[in-house]
N, C-alpha and C. Protein backbone atom coordinates (compact mmCIF):
# COMPACT_ATOMS: atom_id res chain seq x y z
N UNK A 1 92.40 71.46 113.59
CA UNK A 1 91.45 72.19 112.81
C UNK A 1 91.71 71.87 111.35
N UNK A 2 90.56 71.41 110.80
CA UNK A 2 90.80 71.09 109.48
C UNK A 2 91.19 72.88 108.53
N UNK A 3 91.31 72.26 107.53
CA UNK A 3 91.88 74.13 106.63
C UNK A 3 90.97 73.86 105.20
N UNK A 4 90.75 74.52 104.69
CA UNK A 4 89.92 74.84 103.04
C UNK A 4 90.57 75.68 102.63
N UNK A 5 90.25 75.42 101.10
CA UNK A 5 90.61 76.51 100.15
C UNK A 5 89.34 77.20 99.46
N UNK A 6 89.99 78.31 99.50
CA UNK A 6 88.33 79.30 99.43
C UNK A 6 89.58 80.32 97.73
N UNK A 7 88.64 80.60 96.77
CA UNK A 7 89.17 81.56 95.71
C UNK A 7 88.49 82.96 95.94
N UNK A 8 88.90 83.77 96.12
CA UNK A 8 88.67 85.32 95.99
C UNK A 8 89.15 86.10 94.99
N UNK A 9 88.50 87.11 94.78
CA UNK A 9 88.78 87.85 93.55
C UNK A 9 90.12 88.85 93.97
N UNK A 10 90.08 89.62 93.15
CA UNK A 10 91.74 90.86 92.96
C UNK A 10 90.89 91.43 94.22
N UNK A 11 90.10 92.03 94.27
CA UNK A 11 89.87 93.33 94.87
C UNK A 11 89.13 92.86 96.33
N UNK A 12 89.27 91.76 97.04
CA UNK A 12 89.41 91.01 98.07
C UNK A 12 90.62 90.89 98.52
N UNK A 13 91.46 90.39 97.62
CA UNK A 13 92.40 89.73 97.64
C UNK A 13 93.38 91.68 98.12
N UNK A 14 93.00 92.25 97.76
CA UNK A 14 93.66 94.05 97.84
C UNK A 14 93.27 94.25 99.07
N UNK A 15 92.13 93.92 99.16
CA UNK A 15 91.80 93.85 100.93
C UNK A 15 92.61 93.61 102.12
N UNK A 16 92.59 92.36 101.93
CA UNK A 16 93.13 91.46 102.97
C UNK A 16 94.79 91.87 103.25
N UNK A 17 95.30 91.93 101.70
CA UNK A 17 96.44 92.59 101.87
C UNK A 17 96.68 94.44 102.53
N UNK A 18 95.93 94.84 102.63
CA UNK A 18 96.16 96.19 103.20
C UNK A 18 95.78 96.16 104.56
N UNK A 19 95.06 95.07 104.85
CA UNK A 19 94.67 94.85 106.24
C UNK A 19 95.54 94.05 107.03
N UNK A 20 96.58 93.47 106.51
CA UNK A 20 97.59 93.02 106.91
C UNK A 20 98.89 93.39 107.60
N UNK A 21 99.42 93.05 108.90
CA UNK A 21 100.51 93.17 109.42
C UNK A 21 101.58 92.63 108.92
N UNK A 22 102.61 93.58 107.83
CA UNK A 22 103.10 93.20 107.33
C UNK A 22 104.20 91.99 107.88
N UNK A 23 104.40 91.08 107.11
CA UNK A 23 105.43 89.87 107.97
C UNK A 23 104.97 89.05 109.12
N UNK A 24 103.81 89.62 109.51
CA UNK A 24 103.30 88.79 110.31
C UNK A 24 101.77 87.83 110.18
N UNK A 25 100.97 88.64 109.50
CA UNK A 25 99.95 88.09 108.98
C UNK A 25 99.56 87.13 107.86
N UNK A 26 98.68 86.12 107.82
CA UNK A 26 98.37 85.61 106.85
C UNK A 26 97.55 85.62 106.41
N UNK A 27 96.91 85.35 105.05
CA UNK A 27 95.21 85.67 104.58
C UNK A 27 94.60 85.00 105.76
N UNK A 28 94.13 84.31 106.45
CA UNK A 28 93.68 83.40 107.35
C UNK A 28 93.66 83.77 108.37
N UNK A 29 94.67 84.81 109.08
CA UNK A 29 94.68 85.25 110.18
C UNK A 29 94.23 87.06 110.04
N UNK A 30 94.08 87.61 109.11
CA UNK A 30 93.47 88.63 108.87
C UNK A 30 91.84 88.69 108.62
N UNK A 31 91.61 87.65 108.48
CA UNK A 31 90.33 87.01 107.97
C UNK A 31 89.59 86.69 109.40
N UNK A 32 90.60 86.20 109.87
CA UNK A 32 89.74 85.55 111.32
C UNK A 32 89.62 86.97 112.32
N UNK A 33 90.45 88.00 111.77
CA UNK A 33 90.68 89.52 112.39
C UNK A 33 89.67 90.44 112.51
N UNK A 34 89.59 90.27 111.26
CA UNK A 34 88.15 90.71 110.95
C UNK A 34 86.43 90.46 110.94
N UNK A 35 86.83 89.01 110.82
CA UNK A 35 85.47 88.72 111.14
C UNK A 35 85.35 87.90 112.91
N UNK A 36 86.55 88.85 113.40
CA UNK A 36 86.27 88.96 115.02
C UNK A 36 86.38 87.36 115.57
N UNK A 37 87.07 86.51 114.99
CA UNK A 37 87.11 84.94 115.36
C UNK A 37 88.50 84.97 115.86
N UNK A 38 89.73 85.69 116.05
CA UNK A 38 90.93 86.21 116.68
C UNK A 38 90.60 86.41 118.03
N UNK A 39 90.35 85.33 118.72
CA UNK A 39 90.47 85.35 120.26
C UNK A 39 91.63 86.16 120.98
N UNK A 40 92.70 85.58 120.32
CA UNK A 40 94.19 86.30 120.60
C UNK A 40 94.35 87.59 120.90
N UNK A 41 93.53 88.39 119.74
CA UNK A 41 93.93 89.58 119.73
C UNK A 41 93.50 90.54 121.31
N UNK A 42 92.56 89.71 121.76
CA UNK A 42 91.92 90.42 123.03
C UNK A 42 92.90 89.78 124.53
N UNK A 43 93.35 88.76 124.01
CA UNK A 43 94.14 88.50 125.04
C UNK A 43 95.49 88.80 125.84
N UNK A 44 95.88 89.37 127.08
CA UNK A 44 96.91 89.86 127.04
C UNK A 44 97.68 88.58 127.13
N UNK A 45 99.31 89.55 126.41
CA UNK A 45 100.38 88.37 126.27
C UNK A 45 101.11 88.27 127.70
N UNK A 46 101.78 86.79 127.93
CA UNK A 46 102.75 86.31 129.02
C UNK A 46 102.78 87.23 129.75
N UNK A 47 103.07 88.50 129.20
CA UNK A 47 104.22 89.52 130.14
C UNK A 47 103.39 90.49 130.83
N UNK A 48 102.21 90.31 130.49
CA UNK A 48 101.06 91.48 130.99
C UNK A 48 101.83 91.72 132.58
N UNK A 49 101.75 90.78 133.17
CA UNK A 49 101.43 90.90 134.69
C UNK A 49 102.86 91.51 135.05
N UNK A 50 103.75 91.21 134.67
CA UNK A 50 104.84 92.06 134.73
C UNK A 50 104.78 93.76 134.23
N UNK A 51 104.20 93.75 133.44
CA UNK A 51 103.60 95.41 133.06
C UNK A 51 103.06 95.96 134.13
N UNK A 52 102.18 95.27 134.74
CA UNK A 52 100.99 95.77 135.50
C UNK A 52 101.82 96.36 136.97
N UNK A 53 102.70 95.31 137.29
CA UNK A 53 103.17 95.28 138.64
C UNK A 53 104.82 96.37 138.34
N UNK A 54 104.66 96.52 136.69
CA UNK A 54 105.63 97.84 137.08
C UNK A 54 106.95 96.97 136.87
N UNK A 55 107.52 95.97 136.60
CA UNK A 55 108.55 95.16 136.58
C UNK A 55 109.24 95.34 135.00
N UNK A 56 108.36 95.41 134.32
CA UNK A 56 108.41 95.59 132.65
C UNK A 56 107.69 97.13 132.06
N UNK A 57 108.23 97.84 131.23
CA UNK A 57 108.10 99.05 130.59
C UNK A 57 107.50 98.66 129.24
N UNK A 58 106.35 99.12 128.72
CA UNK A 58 106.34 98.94 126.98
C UNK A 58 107.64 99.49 126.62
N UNK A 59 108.25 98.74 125.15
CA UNK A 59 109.48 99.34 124.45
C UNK A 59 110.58 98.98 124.96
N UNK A 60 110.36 98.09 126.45
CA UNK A 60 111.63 97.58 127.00
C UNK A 60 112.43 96.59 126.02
N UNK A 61 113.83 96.74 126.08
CA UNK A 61 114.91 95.40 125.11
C UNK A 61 115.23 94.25 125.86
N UNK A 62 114.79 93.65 125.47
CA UNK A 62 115.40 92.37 126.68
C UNK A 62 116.25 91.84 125.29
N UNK A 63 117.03 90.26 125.56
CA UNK A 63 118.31 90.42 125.44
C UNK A 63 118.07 88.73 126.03
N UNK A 64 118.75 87.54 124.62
CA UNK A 64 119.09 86.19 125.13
C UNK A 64 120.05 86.06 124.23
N UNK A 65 121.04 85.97 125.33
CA UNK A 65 122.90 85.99 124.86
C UNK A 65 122.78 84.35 125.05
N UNK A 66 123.77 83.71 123.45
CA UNK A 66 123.90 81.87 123.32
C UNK A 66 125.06 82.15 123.74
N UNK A 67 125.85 82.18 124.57
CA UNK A 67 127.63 82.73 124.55
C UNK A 67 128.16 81.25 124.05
N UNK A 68 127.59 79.88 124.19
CA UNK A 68 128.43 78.83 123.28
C UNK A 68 128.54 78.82 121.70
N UNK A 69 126.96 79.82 120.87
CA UNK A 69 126.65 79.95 119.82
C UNK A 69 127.13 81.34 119.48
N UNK A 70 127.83 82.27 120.14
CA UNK A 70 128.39 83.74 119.77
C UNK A 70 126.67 84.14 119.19
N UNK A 71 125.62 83.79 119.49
CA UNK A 71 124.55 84.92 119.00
C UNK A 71 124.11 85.30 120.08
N UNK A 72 123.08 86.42 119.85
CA UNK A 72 122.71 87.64 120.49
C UNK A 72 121.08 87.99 119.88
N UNK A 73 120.17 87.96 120.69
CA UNK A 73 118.72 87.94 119.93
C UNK A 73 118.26 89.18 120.97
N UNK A 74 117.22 90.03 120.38
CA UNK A 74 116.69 91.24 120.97
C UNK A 74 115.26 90.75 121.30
N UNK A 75 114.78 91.28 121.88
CA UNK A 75 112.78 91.21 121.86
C UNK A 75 112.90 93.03 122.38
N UNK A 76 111.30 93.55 121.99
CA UNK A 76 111.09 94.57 122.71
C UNK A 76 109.40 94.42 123.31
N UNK A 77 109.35 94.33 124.74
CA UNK A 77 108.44 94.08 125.31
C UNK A 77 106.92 95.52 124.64
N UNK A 78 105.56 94.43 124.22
CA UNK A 78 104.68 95.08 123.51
C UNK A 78 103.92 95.82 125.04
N UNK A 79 102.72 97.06 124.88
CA UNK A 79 102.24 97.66 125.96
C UNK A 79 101.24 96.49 126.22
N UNK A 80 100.97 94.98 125.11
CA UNK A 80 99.95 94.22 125.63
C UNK A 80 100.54 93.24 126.09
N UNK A 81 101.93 93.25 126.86
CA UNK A 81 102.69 91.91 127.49
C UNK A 81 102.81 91.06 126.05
N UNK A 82 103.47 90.98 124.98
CA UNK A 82 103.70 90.29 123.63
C UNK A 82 105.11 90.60 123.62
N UNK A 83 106.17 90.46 123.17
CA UNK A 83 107.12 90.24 122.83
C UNK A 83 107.54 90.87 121.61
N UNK A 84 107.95 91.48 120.64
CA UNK A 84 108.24 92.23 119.46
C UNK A 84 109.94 91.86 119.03
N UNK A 85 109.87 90.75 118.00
CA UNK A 85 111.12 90.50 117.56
C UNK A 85 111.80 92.04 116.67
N UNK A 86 112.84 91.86 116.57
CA UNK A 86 113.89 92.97 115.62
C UNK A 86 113.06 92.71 114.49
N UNK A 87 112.83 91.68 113.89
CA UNK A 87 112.86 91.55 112.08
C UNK A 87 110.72 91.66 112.25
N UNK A 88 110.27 92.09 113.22
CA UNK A 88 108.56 92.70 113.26
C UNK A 88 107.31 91.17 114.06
N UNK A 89 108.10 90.20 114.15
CA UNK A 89 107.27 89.54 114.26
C UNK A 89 106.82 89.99 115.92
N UNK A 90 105.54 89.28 116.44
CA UNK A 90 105.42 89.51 117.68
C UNK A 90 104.94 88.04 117.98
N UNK A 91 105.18 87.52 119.21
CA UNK A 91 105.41 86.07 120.19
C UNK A 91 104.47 86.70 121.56
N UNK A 92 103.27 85.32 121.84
CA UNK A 92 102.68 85.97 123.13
C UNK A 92 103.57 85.31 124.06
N UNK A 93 104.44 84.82 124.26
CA UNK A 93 105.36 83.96 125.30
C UNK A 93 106.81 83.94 125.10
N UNK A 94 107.52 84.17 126.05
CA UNK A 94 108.64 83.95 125.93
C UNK A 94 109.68 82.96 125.24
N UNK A 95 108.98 82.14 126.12
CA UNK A 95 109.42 80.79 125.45
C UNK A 95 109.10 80.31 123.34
N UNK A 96 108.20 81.14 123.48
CA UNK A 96 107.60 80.56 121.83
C UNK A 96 108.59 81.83 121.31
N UNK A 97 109.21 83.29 121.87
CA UNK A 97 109.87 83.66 121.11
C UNK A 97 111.21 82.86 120.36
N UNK A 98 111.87 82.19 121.60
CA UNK A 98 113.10 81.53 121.17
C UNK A 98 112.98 80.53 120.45
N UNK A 99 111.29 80.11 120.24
CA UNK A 99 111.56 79.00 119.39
C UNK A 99 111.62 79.89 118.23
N UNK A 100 110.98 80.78 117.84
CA UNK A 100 110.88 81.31 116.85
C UNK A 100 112.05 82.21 116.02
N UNK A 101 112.81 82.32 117.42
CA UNK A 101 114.43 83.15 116.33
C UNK A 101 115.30 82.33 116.29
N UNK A 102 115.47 80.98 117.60
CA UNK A 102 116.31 80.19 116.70
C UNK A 102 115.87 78.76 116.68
N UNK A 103 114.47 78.37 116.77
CA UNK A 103 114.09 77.38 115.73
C UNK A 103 114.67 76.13 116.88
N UNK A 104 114.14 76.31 118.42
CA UNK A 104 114.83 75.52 119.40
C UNK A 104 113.84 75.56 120.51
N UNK A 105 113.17 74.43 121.47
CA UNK A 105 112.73 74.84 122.37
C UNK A 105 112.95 75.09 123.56
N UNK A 106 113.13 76.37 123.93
CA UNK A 106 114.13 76.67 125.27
C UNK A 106 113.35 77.21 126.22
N UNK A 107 113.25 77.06 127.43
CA UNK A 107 112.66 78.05 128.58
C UNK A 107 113.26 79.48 128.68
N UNK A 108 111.94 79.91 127.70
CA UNK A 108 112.08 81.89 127.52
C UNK A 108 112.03 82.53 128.76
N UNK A 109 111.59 81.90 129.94
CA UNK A 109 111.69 83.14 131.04
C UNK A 109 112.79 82.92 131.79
N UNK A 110 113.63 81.54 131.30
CA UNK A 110 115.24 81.82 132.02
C UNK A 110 115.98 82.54 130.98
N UNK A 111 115.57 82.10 129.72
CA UNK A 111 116.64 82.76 128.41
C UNK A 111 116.59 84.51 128.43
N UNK A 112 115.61 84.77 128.66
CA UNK A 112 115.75 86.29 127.89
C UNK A 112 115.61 87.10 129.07
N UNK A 113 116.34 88.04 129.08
CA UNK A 113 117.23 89.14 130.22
C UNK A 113 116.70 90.54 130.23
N UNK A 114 116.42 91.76 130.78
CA UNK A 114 116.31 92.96 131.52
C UNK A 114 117.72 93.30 130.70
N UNK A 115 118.04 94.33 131.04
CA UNK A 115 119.45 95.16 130.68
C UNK A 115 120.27 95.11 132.03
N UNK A 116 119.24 95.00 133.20
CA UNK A 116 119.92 94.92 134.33
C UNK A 116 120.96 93.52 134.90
N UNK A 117 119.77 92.74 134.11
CA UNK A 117 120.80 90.62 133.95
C UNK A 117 119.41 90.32 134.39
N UNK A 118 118.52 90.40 135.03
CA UNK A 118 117.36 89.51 135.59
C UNK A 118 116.46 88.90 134.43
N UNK A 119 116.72 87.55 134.84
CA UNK A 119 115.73 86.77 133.81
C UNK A 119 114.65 87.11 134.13
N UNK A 120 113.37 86.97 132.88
CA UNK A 120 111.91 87.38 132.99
C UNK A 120 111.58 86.30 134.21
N UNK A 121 112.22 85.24 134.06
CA UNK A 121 111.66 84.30 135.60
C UNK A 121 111.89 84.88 137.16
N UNK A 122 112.95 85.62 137.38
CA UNK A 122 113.44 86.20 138.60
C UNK A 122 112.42 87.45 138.83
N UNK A 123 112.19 88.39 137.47
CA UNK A 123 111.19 89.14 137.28
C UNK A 123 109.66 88.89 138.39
N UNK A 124 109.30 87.49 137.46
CA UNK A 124 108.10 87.03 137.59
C UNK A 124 107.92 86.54 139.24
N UNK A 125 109.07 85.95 139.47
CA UNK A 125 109.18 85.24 140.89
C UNK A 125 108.75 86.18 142.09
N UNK A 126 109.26 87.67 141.76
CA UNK A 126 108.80 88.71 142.53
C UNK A 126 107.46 89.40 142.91
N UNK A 127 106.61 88.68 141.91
CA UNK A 127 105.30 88.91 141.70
C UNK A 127 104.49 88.46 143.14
């Protein structure tokens, strides 16, 4: 998709910013929000079907321990199957979360864990 630059005034520009998810939004994606071109927003994320079937809770913590890297990353499962990082961002896929906290492409439904140990894949497998 090609991109443009478009100039708006202050009190546009006050707009867009109050209509904004903080840390997560961009003029561009508030824009497309509003003028209803955000396909996304209607779509449920990865994890829906795990919601549905009762496997996943909104507000659930899941949990991808690096034990060779000593880190520790949180998600909290959204009520629209999305993903909700600690620092606000939200990921419709598992997998695109881990790229996104540590900047790596890893298979999110073996990486990230239940409290109980079950990967979202063992989850899903039950489906």
């Amino acid at each position: 998709m090609s991109s443009h630059t478009i100039t708006v005034d202050a009190e546009v520009f006050a707009h867009l910013q109050r209509e904004a998810q903080p840390l997560i939004d961009t003029p561009n994606s508030v824009l497309r929000r509003l003028l209803a071109l955000d396909t996304t927003a209607a779509r449920p994320g990865a994890l829906a079907p795990l919601l549905d079937a009762g496997r996943l809770q909104p507000g659930q913590r899941l949990t991808w321990r690096r034990r060779n890297l000593g880190k520790q990353y949180h998600a909290y499962v959204t009520a629209e199957g999305y993903l909700r990082l600690d620092d606000g961002r939200v990921c419709d896929s598992p997998s695109g979360a881990c790229d996104v906290v540590a900047h790596c492409k890893v298979n999110g439904w073996a990486a990230w864990r239940a409290d109980d140990g079950a990967s979202l894949g063992a989850l899903r497998d039950r489906l």
